[in-house]
PDB file of N, CA and C in Angstrom:
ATOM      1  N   UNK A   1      48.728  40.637   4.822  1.00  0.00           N
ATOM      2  CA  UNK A   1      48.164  41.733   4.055  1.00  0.00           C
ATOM      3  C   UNK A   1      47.109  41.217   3.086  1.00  0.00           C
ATOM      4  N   UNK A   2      46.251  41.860   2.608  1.00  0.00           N
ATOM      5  CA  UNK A   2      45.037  41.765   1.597  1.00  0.00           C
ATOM      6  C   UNK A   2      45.180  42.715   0.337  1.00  0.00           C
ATOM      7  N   UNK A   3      45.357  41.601  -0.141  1.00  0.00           N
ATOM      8  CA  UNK A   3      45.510  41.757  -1.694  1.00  0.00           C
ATOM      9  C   UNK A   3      44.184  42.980  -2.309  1.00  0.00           C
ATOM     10  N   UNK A   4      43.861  43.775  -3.383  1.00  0.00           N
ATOM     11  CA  UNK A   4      43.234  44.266  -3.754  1.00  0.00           C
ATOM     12  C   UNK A   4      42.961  44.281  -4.869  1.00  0.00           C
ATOM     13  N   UNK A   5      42.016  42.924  -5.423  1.00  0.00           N
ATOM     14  CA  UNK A   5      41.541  42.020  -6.338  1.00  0.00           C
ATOM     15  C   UNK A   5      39.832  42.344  -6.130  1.00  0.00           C
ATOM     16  N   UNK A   6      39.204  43.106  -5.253  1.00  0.00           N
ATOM     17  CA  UNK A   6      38.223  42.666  -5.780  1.00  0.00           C
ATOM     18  C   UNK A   6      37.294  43.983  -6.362  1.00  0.00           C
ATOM     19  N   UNK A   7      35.876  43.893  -6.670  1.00  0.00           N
ATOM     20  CA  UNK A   7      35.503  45.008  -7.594  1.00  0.00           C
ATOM     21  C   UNK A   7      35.396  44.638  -8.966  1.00  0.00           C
ATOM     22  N   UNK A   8      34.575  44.893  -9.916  1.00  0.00           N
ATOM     23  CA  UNK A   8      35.108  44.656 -11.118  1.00  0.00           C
ATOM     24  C   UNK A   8      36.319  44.865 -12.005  1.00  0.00           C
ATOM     25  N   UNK A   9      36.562  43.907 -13.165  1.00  0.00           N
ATOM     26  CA  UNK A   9      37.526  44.368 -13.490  1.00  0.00           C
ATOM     27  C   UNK A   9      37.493  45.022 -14.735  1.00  0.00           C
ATOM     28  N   UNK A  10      38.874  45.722 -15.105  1.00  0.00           N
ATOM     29  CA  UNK A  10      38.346  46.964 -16.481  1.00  0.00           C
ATOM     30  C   UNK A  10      38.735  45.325 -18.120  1.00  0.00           C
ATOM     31  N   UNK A  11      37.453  45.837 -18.369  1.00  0.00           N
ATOM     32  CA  UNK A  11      37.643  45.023 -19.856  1.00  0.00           C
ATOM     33  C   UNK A  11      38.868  44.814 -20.825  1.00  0.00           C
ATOM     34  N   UNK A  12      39.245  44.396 -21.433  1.00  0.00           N
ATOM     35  CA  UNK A  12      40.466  44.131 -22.045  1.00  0.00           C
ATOM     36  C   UNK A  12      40.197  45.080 -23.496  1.00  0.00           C
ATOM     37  N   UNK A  13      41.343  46.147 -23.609  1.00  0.00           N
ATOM     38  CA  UNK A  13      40.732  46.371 -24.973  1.00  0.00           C
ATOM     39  C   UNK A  13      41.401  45.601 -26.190  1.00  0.00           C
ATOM     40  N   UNK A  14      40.162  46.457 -26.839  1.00  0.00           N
ATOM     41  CA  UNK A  14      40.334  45.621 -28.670  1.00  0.00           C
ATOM     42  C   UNK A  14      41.082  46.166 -28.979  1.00  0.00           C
ATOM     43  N   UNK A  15      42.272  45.376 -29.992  1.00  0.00           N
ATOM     44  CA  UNK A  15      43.164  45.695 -31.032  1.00  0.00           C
ATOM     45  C   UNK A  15      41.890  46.777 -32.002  1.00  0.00           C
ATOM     46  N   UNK A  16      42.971  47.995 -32.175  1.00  0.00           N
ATOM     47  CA  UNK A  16      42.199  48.471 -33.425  1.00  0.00           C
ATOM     48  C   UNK A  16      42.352  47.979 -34.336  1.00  0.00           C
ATOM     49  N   UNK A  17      41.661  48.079 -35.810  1.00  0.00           N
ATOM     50  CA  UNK A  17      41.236  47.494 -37.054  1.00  0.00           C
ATOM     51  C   UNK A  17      42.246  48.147 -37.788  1.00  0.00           C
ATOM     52  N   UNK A  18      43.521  47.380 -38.741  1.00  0.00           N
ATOM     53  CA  UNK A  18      44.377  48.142 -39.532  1.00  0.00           C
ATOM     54  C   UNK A  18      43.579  48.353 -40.741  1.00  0.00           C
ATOM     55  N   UNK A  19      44.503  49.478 -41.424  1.00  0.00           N
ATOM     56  CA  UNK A  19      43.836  49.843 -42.374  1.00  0.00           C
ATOM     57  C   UNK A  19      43.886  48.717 -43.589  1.00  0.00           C
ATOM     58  N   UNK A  20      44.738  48.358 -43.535  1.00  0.00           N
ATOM     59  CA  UNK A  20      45.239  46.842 -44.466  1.00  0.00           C
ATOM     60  C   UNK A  20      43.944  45.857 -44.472  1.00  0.00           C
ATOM     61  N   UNK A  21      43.337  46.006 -43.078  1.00  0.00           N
ATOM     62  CA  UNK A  21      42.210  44.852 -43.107  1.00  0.00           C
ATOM     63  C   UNK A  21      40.875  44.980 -43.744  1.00  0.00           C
ATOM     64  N   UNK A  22      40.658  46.772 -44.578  1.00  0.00           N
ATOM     65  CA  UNK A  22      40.073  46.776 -44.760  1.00  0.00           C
ATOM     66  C   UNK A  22      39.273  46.245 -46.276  1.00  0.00           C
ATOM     67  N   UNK A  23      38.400  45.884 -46.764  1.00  0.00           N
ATOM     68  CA  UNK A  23      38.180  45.100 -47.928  1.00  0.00           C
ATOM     69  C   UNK A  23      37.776  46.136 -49.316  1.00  0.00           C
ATOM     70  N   UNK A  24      37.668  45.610 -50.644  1.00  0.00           N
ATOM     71  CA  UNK A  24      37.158  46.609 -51.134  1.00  0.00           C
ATOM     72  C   UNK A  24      35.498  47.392 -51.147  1.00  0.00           C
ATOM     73  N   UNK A  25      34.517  46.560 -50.665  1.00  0.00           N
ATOM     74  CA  UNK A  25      33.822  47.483 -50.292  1.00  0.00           C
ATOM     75  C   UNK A  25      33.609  48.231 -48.906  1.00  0.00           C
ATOM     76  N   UNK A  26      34.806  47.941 -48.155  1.00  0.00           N
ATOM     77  CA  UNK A  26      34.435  49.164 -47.181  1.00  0.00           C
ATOM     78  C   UNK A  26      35.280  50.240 -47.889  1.00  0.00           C
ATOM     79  N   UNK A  27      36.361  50.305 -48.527  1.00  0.00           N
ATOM     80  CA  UNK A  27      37.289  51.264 -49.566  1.00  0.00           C
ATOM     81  C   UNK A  27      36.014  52.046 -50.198  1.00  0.00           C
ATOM     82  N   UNK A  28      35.360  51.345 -50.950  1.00  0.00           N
ATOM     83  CA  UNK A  28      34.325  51.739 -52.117  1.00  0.00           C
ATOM     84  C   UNK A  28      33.244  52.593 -51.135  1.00  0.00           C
ATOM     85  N   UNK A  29      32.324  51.898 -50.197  1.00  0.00           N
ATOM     86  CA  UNK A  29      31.611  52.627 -49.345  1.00  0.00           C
ATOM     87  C   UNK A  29      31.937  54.343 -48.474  1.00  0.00           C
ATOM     88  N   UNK A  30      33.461  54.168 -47.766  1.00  0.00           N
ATOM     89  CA  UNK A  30      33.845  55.175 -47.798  1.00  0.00           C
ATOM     90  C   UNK A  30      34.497  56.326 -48.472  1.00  0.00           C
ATOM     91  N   UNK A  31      34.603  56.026 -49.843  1.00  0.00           N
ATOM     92  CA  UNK A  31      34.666  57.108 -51.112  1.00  0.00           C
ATOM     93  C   UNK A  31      33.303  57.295 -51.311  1.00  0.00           C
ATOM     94  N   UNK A  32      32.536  56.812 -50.970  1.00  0.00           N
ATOM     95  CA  UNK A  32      31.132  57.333 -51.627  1.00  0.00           C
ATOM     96  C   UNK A  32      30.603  58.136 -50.345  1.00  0.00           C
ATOM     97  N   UNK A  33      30.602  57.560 -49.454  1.00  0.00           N
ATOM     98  CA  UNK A  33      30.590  59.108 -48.216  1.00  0.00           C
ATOM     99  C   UNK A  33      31.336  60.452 -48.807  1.00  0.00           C
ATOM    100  N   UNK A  34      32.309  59.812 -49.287  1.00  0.00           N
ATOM    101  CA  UNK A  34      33.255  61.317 -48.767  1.00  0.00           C
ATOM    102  C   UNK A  34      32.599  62.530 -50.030  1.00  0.00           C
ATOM    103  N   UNK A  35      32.497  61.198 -51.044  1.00  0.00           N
ATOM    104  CA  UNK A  35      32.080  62.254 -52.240  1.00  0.00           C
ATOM    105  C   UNK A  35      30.623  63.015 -51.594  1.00  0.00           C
ATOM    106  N   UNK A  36      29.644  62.723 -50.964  1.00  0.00           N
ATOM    107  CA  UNK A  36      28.783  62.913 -50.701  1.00  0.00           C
ATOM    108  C   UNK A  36      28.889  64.060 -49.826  1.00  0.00           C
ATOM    109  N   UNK A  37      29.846  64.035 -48.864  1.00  0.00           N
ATOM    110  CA  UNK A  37      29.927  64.739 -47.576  1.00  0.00           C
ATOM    111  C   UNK A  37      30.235  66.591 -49.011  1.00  0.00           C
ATOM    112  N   UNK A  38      31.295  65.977 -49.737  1.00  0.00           N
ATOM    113  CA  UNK A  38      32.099  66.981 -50.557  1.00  0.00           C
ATOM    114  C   UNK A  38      30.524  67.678 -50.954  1.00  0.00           C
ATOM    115  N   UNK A  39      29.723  67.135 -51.981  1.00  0.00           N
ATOM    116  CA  UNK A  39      28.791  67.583 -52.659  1.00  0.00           C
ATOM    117  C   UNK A  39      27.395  68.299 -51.832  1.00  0.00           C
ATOM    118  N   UNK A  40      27.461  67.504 -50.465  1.00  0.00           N
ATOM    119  CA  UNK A  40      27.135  68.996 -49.436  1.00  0.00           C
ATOM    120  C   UNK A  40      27.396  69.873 -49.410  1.00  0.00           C
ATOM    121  N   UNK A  41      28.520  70.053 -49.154  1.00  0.00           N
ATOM    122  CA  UNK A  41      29.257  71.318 -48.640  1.00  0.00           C
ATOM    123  C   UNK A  41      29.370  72.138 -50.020  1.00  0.00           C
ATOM    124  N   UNK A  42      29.790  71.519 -51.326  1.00  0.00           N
ATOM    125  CA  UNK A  42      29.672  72.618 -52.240  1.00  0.00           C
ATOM    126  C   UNK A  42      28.113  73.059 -52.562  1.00  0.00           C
ATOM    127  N   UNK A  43      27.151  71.787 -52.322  1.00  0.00           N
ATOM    128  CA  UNK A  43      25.420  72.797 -52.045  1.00  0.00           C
ATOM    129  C   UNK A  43      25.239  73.924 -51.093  1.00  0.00           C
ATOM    130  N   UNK A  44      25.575  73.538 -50.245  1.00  0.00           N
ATOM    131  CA  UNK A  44      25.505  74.676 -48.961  1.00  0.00           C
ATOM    132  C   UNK A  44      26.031  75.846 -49.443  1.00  0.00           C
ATOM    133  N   UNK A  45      27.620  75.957 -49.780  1.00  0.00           N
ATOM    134  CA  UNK A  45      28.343  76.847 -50.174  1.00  0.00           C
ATOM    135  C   UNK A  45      27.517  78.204 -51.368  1.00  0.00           C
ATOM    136  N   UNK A  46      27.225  76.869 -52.244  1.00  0.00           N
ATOM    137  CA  UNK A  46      26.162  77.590 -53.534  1.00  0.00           C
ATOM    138  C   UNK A  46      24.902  78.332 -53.010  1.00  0.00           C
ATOM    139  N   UNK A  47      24.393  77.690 -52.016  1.00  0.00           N
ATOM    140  CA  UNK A  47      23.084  78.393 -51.536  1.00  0.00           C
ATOM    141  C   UNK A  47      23.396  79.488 -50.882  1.00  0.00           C
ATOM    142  N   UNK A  48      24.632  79.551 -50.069  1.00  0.00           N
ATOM    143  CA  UNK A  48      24.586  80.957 -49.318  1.00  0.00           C
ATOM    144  C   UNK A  48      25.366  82.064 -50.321  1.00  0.00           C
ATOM    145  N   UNK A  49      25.789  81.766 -51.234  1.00  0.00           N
ATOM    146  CA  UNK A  49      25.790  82.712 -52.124  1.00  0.00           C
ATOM    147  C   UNK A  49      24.755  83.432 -52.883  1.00  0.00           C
ATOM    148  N   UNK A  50      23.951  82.768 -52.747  1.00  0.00           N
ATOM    149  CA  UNK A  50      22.215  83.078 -53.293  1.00  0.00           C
ATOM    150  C   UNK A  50      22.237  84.778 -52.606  1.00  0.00           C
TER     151      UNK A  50
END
């Protein structure tokens, strides 16, 4: 019989990234998104009340 080895093979995946690994400026960077994302949405909000 013949084995069915050939073809490429599927990539190995990556461990995801714990949250533990993350440092303080990626902490710091993503509070400053979020505040940002926030202070959109309350502009937007304000304008369509116009």
């Amino acid at each position: 019989m013949s084995s069915r080895q050939g073809g490429k093979q599927k990539p190995l995946k990556q461990p995801k990234k714990d949250r533990a690994d993350m440092d303080e400026e990626d902490m710091a960077f993503k509070q400053k998104q979020r505040d940002l994302q926030k202070a959109e949405k309350e502009a937007i909000a304000k304008m369509k009340k116009k």
